[in-house]
Protein backbone atom coordinates (compact mmCIF):
# COMPACT_ATOMS: atom_id res chain seq x y z
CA UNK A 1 0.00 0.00 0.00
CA UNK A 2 1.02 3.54 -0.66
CA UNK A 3 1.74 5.46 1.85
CA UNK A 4 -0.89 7.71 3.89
CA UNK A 5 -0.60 11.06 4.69
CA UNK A 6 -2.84 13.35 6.82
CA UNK A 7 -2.07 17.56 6.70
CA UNK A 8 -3.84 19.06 9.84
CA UNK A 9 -3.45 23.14 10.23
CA UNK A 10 -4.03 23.98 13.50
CA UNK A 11 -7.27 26.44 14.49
CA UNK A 12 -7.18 30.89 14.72
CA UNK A 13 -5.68 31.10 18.37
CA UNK A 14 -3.25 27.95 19.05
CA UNK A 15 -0.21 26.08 16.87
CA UNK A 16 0.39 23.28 16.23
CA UNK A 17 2.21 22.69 19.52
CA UNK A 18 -1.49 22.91 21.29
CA UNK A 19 -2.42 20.26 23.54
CA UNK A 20 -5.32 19.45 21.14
CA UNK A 21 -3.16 19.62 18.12
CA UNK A 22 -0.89 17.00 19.90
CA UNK A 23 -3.19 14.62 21.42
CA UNK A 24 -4.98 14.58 17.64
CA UNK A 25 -2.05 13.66 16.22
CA UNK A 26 -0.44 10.96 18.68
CA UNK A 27 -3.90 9.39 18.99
CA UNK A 28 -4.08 8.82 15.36
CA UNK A 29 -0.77 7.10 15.30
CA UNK A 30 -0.49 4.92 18.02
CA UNK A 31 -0.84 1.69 17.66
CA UNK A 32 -2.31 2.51 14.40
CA UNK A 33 -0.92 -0.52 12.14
CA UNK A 34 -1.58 -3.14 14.77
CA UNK A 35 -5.16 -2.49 15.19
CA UNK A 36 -5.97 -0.65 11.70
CA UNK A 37 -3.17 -2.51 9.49
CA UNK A 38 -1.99 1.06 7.76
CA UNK A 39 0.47 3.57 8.91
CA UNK A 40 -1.02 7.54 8.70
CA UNK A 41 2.01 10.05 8.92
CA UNK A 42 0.45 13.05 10.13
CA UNK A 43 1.64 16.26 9.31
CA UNK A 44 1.57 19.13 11.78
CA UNK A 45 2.74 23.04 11.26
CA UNK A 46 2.43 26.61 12.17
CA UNK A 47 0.52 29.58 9.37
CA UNK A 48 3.60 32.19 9.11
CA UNK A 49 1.50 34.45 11.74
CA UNK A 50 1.68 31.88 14.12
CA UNK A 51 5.31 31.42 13.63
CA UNK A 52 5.74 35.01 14.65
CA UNK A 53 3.49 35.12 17.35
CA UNK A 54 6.03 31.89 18.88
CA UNK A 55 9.04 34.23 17.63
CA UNK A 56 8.04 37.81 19.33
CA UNK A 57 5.26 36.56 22.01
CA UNK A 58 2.76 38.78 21.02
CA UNK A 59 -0.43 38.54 19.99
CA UNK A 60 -1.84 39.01 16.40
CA UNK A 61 -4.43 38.13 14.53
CA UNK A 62 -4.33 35.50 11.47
CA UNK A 63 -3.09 35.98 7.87
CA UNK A 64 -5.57 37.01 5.26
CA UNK A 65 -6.76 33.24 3.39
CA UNK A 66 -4.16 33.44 0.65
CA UNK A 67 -1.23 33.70 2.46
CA UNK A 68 -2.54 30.80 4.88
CA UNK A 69 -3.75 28.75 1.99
CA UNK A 70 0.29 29.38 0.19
CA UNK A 71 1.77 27.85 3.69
CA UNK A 72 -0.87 24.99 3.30
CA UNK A 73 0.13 24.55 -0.16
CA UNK A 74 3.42 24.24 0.87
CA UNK A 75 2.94 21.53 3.13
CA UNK A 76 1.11 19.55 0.23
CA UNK A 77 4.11 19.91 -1.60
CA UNK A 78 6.38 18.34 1.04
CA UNK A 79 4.42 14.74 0.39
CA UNK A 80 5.59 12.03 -2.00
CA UNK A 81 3.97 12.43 -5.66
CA UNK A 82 2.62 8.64 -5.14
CA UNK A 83 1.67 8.78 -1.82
CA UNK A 84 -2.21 8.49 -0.53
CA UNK A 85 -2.99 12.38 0.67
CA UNK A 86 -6.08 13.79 3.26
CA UNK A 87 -6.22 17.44 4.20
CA UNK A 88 -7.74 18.62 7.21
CA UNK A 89 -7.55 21.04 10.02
CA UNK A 90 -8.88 22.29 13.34
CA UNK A 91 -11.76 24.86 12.46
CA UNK A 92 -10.16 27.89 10.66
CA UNK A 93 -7.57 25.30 9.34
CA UNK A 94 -10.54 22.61 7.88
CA UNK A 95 -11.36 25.94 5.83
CA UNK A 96 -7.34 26.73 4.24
CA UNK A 97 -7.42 23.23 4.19
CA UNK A 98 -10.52 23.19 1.78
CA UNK A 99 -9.41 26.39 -0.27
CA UNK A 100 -5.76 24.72 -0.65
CA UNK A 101 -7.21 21.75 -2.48
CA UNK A 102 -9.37 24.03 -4.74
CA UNK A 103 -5.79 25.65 -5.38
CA UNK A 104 -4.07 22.07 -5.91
CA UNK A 105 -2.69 20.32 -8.87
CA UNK A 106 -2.37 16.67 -7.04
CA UNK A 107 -5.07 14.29 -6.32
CA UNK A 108 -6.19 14.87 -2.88
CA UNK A 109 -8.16 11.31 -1.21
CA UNK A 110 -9.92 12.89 1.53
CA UNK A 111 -10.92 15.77 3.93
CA UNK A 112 -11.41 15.70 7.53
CA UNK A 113 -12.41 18.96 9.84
CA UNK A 114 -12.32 19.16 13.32
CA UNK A 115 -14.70 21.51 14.40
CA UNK A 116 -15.76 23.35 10.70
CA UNK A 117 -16.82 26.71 11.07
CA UNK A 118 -20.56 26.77 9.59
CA UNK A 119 -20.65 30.43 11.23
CA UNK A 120 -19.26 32.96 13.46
CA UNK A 121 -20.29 32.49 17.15
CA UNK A 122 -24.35 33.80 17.57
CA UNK A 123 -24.43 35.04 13.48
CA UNK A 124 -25.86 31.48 11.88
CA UNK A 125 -27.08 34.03 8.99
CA UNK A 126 -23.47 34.48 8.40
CA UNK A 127 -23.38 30.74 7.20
CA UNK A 128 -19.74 29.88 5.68
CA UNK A 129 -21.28 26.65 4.19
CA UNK A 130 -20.33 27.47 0.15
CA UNK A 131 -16.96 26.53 0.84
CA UNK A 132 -18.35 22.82 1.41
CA UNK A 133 -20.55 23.32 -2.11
CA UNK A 134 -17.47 23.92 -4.01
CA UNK A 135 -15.58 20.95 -3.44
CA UNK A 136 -16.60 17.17 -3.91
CA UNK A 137 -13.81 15.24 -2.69
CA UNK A 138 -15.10 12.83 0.27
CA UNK A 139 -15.23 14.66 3.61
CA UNK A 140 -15.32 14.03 7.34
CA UNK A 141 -16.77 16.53 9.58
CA UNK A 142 -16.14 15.69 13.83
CA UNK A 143 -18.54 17.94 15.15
CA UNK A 144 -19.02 18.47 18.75
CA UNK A 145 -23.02 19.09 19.42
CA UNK A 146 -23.00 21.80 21.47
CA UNK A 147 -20.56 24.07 18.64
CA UNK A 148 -21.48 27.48 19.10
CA UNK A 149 -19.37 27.47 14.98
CA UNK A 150 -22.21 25.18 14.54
CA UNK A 151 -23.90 23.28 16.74
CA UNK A 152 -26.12 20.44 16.03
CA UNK A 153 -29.34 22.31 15.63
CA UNK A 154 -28.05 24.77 13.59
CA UNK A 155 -26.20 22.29 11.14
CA UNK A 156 -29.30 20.35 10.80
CA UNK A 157 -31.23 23.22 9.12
CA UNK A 158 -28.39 23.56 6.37
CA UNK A 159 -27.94 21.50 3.33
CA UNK A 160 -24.98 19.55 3.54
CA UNK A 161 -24.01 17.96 0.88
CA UNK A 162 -23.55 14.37 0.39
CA UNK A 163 -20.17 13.64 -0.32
CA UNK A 164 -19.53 15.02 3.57
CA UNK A 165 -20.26 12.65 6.33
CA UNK A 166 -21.00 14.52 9.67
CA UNK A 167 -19.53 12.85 13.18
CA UNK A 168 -21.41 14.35 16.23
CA UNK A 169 -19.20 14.11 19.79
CA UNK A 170 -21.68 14.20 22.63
CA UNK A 171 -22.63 17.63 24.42
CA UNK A 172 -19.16 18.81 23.20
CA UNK A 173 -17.83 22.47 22.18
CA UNK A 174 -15.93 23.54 19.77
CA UNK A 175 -12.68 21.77 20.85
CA UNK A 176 -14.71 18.82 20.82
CA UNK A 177 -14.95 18.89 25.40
CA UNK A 178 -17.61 17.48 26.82
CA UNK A 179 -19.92 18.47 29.39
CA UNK A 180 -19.26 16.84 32.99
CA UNK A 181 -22.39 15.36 32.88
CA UNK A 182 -21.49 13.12 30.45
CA UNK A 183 -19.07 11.27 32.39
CA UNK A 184 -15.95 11.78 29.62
CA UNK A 185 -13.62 13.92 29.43
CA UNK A 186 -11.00 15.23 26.56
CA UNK A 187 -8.91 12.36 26.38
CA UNK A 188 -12.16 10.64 25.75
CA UNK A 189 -14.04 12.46 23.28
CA UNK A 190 -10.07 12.70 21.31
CA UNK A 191 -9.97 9.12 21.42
CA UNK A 192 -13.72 8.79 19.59
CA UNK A 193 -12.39 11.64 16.69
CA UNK A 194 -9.26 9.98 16.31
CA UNK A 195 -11.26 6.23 15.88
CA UNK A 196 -13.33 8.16 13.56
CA UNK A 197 -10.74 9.49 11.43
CA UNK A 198 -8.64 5.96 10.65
CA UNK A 199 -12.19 4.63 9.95
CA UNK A 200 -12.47 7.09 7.22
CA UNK A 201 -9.03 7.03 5.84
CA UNK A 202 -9.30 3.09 6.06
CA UNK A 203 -12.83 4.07 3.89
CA UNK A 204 -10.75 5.79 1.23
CA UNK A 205 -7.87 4.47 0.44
């Protein structure tokens, strides 16, 4: 089998070096090719704002989409011509991730968002769902219920299309936490998005 690659851009106000970022990542590759026979390299990096934020310690806001979609782009680039590819991010990066592979010349298996972004916080009318109409490749949305990008509610009264199969975590936010109530925690709720992601990379390749 070729081999499997998975580009995750981290979210507007953390790097790649997040704690959810991390966990993401080593949950999808442990143990991965005993239980799931396959190996999934995951790719991690920072947007150039991020990198200065690291560099100066200051706050600042995030590039304008074509410079973020140019560092996802290069990223794309960095993986073998013959390899198997998926694109993906955390929130704002699920969206550079979709605009990148409306940019890209290479086949491009699969898309997976963690959180998507169907609208600012408390302006559903501000929808940000024509992104999704544009492309056709098959999709994986983890969506935690309680979303205020989108919870599940408000998802339910747009049309999604088919191509993108949506993943609800229980009574979770936008970083995919649960409620206490549940009886889960992070770790938890990480460990059902990560399952759910080598099911649908198994799916496609």
């Amino acid at each position: 089998m070729n081999e499997i690659y998975l580009i995750l851009a981290h979210g507007a106000g953390a790097g790649s070096d997040s704690d959810f970022m991390q966990q993401v990542c080593n949950k999808i590759t442990k143990h991965q090719q005993e239980v799931h026979a396959l190996s999934i390299k995951v790719i991690l990096f920072d947007f150039p704002y991020m990198q200065t934020i690291k560099e100066s310690g200051k706050k600042r806001p995030p590039d304008r989409m074509p410079t973020l979609v140019d560092a996802y782009l290069a990223q794309i680039d960095k993986v073998p011509a013959d390899a198997k590819l998926f694109v993906g991010g955390k929130s704002m990066g699920s969206r550079v991730a979709l605009n990148a592979y409306l940019q890209s010349k290479r086949p491009i298996d699969g898309f997976i968002a963690l959180g998507y972004p169907f609208h600012p916080p408390g302006k559903p009318e501000k929808h940000r769902i024509d992104l999704l109409y544009q492309c056709d490749l098959p999709g994986l949305i983890i969506q935690g219920e309680r979303d205020t990008f989108g919870n599940r509610d408000q998802v339910g009264k747009f049309t999604v299309q088919d191509n993108y199969e949506i993943r609800w975590i229980e009574k979770a936010d936008h970083s995919l936490k649960p409620l206490k109530s549940t009886g889960l925690d992070s770790d938890d709720t990480l460990n059902e998005a990560s399952e759910y992601i080598k099911e649908f990379v198994i799916k496609h390749v």
